[in-house]
Each structure stands twice: as structure tokens, then as C-alpha cells.
N, C-alpha and C. Protein backbone atom coordinates (compact mmCIF):
# COMPACT_ATOMS: atom_id res chain seq x y z
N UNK A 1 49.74 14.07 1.99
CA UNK A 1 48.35 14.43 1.77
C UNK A 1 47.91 15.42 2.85
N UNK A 2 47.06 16.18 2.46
CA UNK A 2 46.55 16.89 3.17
C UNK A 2 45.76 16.43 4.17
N UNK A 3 45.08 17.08 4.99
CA UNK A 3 44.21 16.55 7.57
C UNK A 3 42.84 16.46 6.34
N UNK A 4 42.38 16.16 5.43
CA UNK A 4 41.00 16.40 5.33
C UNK A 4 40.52 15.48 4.07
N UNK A 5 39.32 14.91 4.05
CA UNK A 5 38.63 14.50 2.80
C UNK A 5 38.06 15.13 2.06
N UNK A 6 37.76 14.32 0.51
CA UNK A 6 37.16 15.90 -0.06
C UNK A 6 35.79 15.03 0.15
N UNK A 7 34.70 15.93 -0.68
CA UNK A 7 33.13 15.67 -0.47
C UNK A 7 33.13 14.43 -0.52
N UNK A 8 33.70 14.08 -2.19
CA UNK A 8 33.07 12.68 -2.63
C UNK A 8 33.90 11.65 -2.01
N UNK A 9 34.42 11.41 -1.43
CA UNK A 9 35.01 10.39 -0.47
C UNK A 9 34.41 10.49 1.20
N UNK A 10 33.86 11.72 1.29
CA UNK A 10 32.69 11.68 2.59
C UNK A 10 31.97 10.74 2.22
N UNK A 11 31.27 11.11 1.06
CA UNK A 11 29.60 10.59 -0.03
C UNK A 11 29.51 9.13 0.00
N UNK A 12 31.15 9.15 0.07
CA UNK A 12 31.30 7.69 -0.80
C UNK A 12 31.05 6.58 0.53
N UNK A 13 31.84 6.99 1.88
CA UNK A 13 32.31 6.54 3.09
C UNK A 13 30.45 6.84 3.55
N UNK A 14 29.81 7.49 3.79
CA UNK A 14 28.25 7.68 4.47
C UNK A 14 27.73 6.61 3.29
N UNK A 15 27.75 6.34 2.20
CA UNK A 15 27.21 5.72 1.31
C UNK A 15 26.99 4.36 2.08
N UNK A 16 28.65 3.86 2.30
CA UNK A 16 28.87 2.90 2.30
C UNK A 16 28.54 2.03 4.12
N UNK A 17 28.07 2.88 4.69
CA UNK A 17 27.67 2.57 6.12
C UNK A 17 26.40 2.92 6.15
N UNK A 18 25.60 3.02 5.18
CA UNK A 18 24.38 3.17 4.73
C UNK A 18 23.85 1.88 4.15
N UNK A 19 24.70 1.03 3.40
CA UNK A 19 24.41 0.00 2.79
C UNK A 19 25.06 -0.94 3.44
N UNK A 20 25.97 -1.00 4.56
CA UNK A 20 26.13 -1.88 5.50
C UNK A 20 27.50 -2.55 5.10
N UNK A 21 28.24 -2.02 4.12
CA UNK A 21 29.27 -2.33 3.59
C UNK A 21 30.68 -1.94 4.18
N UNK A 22 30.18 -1.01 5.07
CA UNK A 22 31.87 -0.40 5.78
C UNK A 22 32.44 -1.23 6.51
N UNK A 23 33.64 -0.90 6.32
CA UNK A 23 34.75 -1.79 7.15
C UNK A 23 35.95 -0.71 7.46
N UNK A 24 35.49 -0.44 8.75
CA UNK A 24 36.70 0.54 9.45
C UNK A 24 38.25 0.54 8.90
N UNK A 25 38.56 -0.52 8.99
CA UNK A 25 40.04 -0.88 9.11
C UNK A 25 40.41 -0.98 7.79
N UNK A 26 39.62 -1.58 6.77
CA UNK A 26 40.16 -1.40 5.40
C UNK A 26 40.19 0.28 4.94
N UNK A 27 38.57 0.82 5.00
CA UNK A 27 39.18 2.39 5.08
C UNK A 27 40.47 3.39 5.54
N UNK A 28 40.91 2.94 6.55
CA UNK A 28 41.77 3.37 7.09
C UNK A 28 43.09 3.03 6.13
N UNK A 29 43.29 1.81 6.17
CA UNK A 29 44.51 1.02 5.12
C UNK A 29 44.05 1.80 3.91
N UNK A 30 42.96 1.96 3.48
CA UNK A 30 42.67 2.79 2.08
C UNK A 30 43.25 3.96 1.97
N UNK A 31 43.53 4.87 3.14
CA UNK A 31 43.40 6.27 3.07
C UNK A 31 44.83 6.23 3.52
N UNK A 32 45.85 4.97 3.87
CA UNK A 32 47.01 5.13 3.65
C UNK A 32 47.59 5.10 2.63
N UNK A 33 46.96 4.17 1.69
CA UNK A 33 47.33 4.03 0.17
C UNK A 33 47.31 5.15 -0.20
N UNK A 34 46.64 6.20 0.00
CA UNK A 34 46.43 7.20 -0.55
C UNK A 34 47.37 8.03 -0.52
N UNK A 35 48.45 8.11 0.58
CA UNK A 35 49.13 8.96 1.08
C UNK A 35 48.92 9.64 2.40
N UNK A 36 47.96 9.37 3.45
CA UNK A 36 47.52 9.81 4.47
C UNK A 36 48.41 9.49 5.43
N UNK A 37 48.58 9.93 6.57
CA UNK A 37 49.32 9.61 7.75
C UNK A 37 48.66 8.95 8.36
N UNK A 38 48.72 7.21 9.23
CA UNK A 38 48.03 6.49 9.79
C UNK A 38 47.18 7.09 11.03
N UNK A 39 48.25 7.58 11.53
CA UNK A 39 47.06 8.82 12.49
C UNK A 39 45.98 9.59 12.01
N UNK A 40 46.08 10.40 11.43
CA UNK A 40 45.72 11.27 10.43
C UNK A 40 44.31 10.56 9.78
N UNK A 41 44.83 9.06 9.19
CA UNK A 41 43.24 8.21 8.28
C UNK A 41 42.26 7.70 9.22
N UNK A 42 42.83 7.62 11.05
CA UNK A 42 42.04 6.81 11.82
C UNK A 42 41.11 8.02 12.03
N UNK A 43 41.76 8.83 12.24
CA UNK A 43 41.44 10.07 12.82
C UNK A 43 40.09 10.75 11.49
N UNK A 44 40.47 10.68 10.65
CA UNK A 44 38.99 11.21 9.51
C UNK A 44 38.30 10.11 9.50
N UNK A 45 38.23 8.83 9.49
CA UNK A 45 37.35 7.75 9.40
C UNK A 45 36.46 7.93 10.95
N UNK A 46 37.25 7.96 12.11
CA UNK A 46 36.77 8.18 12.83
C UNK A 46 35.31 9.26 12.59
N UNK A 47 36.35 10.75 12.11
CA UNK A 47 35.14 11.89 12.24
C UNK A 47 34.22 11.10 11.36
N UNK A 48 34.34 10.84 10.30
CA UNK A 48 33.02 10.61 9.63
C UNK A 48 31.99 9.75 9.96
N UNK A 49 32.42 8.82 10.65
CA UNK A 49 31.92 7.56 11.60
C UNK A 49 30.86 8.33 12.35
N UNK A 50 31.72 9.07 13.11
CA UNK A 50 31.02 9.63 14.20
C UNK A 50 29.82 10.79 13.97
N UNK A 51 30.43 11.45 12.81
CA UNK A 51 29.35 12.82 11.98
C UNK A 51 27.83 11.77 11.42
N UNK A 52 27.93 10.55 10.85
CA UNK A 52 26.56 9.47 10.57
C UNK A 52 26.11 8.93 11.66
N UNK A 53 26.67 8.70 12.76
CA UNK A 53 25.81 8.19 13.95
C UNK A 53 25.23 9.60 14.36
N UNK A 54 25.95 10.61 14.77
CA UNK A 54 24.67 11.56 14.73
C UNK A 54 24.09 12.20 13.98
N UNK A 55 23.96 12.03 12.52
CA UNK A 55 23.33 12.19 11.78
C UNK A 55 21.95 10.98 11.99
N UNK A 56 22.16 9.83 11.73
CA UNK A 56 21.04 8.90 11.72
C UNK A 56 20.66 8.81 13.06
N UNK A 57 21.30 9.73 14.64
CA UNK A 57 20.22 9.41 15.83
C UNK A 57 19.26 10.60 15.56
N UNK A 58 19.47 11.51 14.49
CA UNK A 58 18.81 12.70 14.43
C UNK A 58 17.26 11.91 13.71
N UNK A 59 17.73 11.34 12.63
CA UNK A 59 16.86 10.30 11.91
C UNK A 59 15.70 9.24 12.89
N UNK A 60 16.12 8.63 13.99
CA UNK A 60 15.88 7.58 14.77
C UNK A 60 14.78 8.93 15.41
N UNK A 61 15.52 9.52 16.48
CA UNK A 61 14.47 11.47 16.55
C UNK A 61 13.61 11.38 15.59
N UNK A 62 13.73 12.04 15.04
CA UNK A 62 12.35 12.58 13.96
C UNK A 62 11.44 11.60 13.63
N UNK A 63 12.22 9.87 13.48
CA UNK A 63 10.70 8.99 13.26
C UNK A 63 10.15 9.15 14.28
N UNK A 64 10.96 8.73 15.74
CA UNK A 64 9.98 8.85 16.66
C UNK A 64 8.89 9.55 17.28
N UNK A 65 9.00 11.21 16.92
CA UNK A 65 8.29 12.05 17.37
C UNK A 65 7.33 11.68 15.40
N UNK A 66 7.31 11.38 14.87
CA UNK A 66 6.79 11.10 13.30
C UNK A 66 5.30 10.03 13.90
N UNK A 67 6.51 8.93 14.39
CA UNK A 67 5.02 7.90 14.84
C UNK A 67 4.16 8.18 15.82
N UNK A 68 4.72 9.07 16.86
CA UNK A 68 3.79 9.21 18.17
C UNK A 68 2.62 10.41 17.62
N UNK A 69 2.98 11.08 16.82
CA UNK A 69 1.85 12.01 16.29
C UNK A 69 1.28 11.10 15.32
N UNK A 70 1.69 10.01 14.10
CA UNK A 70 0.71 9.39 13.50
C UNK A 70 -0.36 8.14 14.23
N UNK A 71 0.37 8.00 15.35
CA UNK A 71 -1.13 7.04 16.06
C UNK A 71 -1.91 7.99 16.76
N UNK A 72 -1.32 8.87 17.14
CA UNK A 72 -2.60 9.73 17.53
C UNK A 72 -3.42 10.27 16.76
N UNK A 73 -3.11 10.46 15.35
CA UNK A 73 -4.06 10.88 14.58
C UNK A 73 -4.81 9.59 14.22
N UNK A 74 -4.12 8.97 14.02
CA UNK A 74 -5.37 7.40 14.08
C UNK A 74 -5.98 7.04 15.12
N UNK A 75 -6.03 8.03 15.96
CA UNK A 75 -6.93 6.99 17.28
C UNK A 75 -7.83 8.48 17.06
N UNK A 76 -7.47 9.74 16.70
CA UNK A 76 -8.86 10.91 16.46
C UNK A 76 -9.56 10.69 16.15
N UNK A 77 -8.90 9.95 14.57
CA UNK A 77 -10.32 9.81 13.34
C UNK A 77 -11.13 8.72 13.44
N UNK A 78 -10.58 7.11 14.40
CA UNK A 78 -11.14 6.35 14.12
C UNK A 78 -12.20 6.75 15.29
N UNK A 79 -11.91 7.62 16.96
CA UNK A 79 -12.42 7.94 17.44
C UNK A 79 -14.06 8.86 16.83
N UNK A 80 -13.32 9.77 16.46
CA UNK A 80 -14.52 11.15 15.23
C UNK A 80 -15.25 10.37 14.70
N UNK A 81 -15.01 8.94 13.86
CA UNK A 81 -15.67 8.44 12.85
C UNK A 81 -16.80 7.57 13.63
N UNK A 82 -16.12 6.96 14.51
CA UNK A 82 -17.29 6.40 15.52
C UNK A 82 -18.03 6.97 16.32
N UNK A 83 -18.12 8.15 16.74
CA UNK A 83 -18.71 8.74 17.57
C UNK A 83 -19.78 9.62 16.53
N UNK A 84 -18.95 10.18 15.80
CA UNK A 84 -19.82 11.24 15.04
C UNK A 84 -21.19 10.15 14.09
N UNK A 85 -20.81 8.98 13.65
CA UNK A 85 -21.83 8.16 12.89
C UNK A 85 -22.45 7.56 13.51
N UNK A 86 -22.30 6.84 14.77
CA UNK A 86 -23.23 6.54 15.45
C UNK A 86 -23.90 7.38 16.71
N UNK A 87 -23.55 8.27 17.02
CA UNK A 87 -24.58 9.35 17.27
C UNK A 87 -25.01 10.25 17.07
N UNK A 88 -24.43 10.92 15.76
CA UNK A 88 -24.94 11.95 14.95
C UNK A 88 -25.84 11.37 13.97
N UNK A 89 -26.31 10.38 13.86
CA UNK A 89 -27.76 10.19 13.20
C UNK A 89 -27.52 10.46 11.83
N UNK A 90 -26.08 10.48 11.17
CA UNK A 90 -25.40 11.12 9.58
C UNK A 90 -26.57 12.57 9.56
N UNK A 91 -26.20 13.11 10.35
CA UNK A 91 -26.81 14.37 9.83
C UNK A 91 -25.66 15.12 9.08
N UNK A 92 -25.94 16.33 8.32
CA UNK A 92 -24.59 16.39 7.40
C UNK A 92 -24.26 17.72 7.97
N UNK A 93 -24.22 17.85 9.03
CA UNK A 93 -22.99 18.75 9.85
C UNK A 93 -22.39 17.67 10.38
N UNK A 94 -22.75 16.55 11.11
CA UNK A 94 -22.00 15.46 11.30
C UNK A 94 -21.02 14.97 10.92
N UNK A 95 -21.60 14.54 9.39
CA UNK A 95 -20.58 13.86 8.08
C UNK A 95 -19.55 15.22 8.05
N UNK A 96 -19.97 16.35 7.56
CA UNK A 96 -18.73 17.26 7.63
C UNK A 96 -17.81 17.58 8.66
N UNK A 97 -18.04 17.37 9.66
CA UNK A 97 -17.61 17.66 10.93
C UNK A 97 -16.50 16.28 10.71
N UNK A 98 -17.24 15.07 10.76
CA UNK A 98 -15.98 14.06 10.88
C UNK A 98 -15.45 14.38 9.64
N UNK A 99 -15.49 14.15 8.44
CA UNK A 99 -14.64 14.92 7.32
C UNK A 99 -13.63 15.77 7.52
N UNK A 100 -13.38 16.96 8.04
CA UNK A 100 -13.28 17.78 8.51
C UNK A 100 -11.76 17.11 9.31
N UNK A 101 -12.49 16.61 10.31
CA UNK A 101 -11.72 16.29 11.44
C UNK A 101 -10.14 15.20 10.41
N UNK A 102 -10.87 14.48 9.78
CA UNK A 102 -10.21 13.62 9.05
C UNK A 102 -9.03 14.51 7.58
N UNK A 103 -9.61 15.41 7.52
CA UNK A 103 -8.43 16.42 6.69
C UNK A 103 -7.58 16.69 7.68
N UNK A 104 -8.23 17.07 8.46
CA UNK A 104 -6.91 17.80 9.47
C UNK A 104 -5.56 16.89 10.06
N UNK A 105 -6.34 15.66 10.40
CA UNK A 105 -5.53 14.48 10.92
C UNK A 105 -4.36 14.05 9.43
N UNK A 106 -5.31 14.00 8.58
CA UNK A 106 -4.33 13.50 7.36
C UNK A 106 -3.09 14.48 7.35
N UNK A 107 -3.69 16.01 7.42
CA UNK A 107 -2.29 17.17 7.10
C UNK A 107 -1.33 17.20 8.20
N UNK A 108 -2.26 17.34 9.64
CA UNK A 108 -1.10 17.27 10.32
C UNK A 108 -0.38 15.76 10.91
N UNK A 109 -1.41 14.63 11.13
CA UNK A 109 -0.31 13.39 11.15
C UNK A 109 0.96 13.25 10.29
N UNK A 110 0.29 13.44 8.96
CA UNK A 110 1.32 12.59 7.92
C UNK A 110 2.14 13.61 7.09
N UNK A 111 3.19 14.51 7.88
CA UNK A 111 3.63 15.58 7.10
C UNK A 111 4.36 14.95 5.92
N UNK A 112 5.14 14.44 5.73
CA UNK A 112 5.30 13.93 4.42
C UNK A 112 4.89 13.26 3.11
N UNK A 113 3.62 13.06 3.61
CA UNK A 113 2.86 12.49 2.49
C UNK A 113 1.21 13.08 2.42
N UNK A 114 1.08 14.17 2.64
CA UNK A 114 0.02 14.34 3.15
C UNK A 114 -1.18 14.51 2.08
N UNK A 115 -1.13 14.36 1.10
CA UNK A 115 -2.03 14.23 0.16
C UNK A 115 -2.58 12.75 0.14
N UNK A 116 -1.73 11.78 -0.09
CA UNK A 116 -2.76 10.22 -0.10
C UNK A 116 -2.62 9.79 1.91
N UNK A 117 -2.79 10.72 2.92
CA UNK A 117 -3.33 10.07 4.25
C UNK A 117 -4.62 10.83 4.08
N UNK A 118 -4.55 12.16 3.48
CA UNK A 118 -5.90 13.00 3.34
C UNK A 118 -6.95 12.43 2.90
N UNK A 119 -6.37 11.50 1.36
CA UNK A 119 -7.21 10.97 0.94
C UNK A 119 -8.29 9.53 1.54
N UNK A 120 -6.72 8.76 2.15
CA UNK A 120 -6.42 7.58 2.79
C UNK A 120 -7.96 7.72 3.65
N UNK A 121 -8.15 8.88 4.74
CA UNK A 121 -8.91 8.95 6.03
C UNK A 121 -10.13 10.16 5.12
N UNK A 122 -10.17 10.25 4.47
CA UNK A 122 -11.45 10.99 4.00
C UNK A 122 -12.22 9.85 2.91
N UNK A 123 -11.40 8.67 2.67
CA UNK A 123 -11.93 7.70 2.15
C UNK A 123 -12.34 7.01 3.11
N UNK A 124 -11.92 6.49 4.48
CA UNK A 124 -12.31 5.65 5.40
C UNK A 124 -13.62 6.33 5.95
N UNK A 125 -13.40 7.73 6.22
CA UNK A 125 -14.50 8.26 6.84
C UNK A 125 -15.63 8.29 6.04
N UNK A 126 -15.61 8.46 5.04
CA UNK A 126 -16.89 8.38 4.01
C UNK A 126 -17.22 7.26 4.00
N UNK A 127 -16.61 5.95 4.02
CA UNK A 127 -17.14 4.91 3.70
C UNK A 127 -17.97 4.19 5.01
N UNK A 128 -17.06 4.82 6.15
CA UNK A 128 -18.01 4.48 7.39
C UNK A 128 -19.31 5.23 7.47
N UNK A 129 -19.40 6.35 6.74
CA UNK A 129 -20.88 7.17 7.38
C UNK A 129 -21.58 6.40 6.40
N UNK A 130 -21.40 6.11 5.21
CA UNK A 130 -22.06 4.80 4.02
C UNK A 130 -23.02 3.69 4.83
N UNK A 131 -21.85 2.94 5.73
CA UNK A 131 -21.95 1.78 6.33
C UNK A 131 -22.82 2.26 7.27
N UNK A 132 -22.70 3.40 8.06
CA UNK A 132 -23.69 3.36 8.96
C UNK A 132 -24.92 4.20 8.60
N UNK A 133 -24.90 4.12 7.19
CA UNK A 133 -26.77 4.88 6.80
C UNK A 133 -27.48 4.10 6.59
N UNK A 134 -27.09 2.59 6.06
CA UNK A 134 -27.87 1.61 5.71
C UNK A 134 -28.49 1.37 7.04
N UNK A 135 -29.79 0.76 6.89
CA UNK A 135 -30.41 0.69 8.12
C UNK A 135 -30.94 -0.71 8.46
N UNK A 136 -29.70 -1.38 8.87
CA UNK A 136 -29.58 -3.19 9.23
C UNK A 136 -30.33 -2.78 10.71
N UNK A 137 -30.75 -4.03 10.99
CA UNK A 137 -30.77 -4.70 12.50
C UNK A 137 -29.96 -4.54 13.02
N UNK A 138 -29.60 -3.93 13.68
CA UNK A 138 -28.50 -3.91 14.98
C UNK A 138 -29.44 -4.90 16.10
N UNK A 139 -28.96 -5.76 16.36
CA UNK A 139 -29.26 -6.57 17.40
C UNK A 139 -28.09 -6.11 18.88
N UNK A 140 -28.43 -6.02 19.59
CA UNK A 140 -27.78 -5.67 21.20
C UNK A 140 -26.71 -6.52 20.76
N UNK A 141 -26.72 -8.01 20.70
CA UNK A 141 -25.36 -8.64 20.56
C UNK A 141 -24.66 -8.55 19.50
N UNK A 142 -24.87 -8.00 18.34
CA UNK A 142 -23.92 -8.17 17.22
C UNK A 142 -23.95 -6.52 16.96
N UNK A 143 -23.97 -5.84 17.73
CA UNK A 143 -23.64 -4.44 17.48
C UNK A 143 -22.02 -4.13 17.32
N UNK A 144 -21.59 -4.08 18.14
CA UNK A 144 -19.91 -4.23 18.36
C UNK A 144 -19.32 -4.64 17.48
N UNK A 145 -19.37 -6.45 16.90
CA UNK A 145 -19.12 -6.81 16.36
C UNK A 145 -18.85 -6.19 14.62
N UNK A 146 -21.00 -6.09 14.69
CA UNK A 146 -20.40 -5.26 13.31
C UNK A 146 -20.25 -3.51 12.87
N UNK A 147 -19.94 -3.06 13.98
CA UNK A 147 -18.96 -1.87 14.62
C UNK A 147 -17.01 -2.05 13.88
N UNK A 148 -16.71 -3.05 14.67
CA UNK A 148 -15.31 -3.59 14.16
C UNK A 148 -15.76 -3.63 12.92
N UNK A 149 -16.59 -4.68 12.17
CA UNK A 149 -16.32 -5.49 10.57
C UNK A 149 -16.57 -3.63 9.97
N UNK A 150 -17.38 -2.66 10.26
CA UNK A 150 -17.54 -1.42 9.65
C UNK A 150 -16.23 -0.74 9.42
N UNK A 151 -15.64 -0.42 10.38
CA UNK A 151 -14.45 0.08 10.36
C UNK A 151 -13.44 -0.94 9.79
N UNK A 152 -13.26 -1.90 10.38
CA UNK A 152 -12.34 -2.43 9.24
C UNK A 152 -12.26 -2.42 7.64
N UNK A 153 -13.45 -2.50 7.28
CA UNK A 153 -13.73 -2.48 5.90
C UNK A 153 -13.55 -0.98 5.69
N UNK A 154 -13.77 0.02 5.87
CA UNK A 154 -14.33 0.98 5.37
C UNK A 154 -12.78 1.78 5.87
N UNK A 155 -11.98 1.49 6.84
CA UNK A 155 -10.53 2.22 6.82
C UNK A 155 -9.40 1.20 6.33
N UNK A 156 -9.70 -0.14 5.97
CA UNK A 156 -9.11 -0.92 4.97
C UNK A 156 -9.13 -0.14 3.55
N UNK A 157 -9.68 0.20 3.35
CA UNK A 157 -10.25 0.80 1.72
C UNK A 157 -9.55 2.67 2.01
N UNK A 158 -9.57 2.87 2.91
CA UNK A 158 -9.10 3.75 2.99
C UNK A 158 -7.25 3.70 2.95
N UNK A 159 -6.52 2.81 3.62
CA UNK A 159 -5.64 2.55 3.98
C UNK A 159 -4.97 2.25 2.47
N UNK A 160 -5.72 0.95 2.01
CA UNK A 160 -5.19 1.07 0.32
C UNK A 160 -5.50 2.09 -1.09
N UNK A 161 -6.21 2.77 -0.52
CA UNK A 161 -6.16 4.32 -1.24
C UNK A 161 -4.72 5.27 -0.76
N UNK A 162 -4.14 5.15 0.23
CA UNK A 162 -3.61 5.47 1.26
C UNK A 162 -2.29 5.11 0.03
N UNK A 163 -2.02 3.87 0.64
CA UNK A 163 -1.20 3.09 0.08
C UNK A 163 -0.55 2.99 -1.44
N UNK A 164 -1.93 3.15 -2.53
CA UNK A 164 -1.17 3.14 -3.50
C UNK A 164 -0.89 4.92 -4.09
N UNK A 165 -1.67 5.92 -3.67
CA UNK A 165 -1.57 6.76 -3.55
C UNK A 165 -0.55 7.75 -3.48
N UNK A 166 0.72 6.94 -2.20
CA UNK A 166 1.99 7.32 -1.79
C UNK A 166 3.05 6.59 -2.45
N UNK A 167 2.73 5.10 -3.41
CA UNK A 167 3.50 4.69 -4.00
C UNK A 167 3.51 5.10 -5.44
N UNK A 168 2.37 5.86 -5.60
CA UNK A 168 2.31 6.49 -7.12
C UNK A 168 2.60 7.87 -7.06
N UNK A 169 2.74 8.84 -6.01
CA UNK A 169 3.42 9.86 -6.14
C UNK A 169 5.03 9.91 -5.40
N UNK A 170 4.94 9.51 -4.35
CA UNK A 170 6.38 9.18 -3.99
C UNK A 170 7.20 7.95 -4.02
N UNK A 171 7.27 7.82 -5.45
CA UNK A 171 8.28 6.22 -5.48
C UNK A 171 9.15 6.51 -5.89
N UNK A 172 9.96 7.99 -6.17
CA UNK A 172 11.24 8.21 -6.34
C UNK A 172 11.73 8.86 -5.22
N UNK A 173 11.31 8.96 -4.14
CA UNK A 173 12.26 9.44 -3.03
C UNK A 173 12.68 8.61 -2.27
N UNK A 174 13.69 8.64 -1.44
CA UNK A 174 14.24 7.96 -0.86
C UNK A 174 13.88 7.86 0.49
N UNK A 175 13.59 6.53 1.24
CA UNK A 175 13.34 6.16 2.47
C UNK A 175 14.49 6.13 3.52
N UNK A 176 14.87 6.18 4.50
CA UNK A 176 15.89 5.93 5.73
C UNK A 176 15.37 4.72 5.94
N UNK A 177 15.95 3.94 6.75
CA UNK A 177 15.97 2.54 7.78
C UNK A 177 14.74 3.09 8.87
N UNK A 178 14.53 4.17 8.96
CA UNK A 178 13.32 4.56 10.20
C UNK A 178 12.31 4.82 9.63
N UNK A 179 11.79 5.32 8.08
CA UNK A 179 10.31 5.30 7.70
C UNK A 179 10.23 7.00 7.27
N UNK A 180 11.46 7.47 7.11
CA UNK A 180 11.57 9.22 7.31
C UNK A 180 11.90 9.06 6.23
N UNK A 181 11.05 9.96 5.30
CA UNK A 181 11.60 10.19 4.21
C UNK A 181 12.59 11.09 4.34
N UNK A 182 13.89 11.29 3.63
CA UNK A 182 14.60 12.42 4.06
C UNK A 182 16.10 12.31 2.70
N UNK A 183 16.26 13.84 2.31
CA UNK A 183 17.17 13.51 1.59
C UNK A 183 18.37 14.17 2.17
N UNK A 184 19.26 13.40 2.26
CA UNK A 184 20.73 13.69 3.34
C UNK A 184 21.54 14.77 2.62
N UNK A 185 22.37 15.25 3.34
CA UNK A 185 22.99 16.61 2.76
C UNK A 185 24.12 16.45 2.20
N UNK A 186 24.24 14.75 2.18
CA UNK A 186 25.76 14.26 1.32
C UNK A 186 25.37 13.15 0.46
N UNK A 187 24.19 13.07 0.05
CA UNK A 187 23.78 12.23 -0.90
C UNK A 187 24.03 12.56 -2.46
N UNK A 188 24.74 12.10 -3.14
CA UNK A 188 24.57 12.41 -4.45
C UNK A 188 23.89 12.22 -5.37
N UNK A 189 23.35 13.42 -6.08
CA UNK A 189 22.11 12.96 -7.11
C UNK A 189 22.61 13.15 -8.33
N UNK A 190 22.55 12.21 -9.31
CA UNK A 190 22.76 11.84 -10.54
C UNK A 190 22.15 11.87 -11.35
């Protein structure tokens, strides 16, 4: 046999250490059956071994720099949304302004899904300037309090707009083990 694998026995081998199914040593015994030289099968199992670990630390990378920009966009808007409604008086450069702020966070936090986080945080933000037009008693002690119950409710509702949003337009792509959507360059599509 020939020093090399073809695609679909790469496909097949990344497949299968993808689903947690590989077993070094039987591969190897496999790729003698085949006709391979025992050197030769340790030696391609090896490369390919080694070509998916840095493939998936590239993966492990990209979520990470993925999440550290999506909490920061959640700490903008929930920041924008509180600041701009309770001291902008909902005047409606206000409301647009946090709006605003809340598109931007959706496009650039959530590059892969960025249509239902847009929606996700332009639903939360609307529903908080809602919450804070009604004109309750704020008592000194239960201000805070219902500060939290506002935002919770009102980026809860956002979150499951959010939520089903990304499961009704992206439920045929494929997820990684890290939260990255990503389609691999040896995946086969059928």
C-alpha cells in the first residue's frame, strides 16, 4: 500500500474521535489489514491524531475569544438598559439610544447567530423601557429589588425570543463540543 490515506478514511478516522469512538490500536491493526506497513499505519494514525487535536485547540480558541466578547456584550446592554431607563426619564432619544446600543451588541457579540441575539436584546430592551414607564411607587427600599425582578423579566423574554429564534433558524447546523458553530473541512455532507 501506498505512505498515505485517502479523504474518506481521514473523514471516517476525525469522525470517529469526534464521537468518542476511536481506538488507536485497533486503527492501526485496521490499516494493517489493509496492507499498510506497521510503521507506516502508526505513523498516519498518529498524523491524523495529531492534525484533530490541533484542529479542535483551534476550536477550544475561537470559543474562548467567542465567550469573552459575548459577556461583555451582556454586561453593555444590561448596563445601557439600566442606566439609559432610569435616568433618561424614557425620553425617546433615550429609548433609541439604548436600542441602538442593543443592535450593535447583538451584531457584534453574537457573530454567528446574529439575527435572534438582535432580536433576543432589542426585545429585552424594549420590554425594560415598558417596565420602567409605568409609574409604580418606588419606595427607597424596594427600588433595587424591583430593578432585578425588571430586568429579569424583561431580558428573560428576551433570552427566549433569543432562544427559540436560533433553534428555528439554525437547527440544521452543526455544533462542536465548545458552542462554535463550525463546519470542519473534512466533514461529509450527504
Amino acid at each position: 500500500m501506498e505512505g498515505k490515506l485517502s479523504y474518506n478514511q481521514v473523514v471516517e478516522l476525525r469522525n470517529r474521535m469526534r464521537n468518542d469512538t476511536f481506538d488507536k490500536e485497533y486503527e492501526i491493526k485496521t490499516l494493517i489489514r489493509l496492507g499498510y506497513h506497521p510503521d507506516i499505519a502508526a505513523m498516519l494514525i498518529t498524523n491524523v491524531v495529531l492534525g484533530f487535536k490541533d484542529e479542535l485547540a483551534e476550536e477550544i480558541e475561537e470559543a474562548k475569544k467567542v465567550h469573552g466578547r459575548r459577556e461583555f456584550t451582556w454586561i453593555i446592554v444590561l448596563a445601557s438598559s439600566v442606566f439609559i431607563t432610569n435616568l433618561g426619564n424614557n425620553g425617546l432619544v433615550c429609548i433609541l439610544l439604548s436600542l441602538v446600543i442593543a443592535i450593535l451588541a447583538g451584531y457584534f457579540g453574537f457573530p454567528e447567530k446574529r439575527i435572534p441575539a438582535i432580536a433576543g436584546f432589542v426585545t429585552g430592551t424594549f420590554l425594560m423601557v415598558i417596565f420602567n414607564s409605568y409609574p409604580i411607587k418606588k419606595e427607597e427600599h424596594y427600588s433595587n429589588i424591583l430593578l432585578l425582578i425588571e430586568l429579569a423579566i424583561s431580558y428573560g423574554f428576551g433570552l427566549l425570543v433569543k432562544y427559540i429564534l436560533s433553534r428555528l433558524m439554525y437547527s440544521n447546523k452543526k455544533q462542536s463540543r465548545f458552542g462554535v458553530s463550525k463546519r470542519s473541512k473534512f466533514t461529509v455532507i450527504k
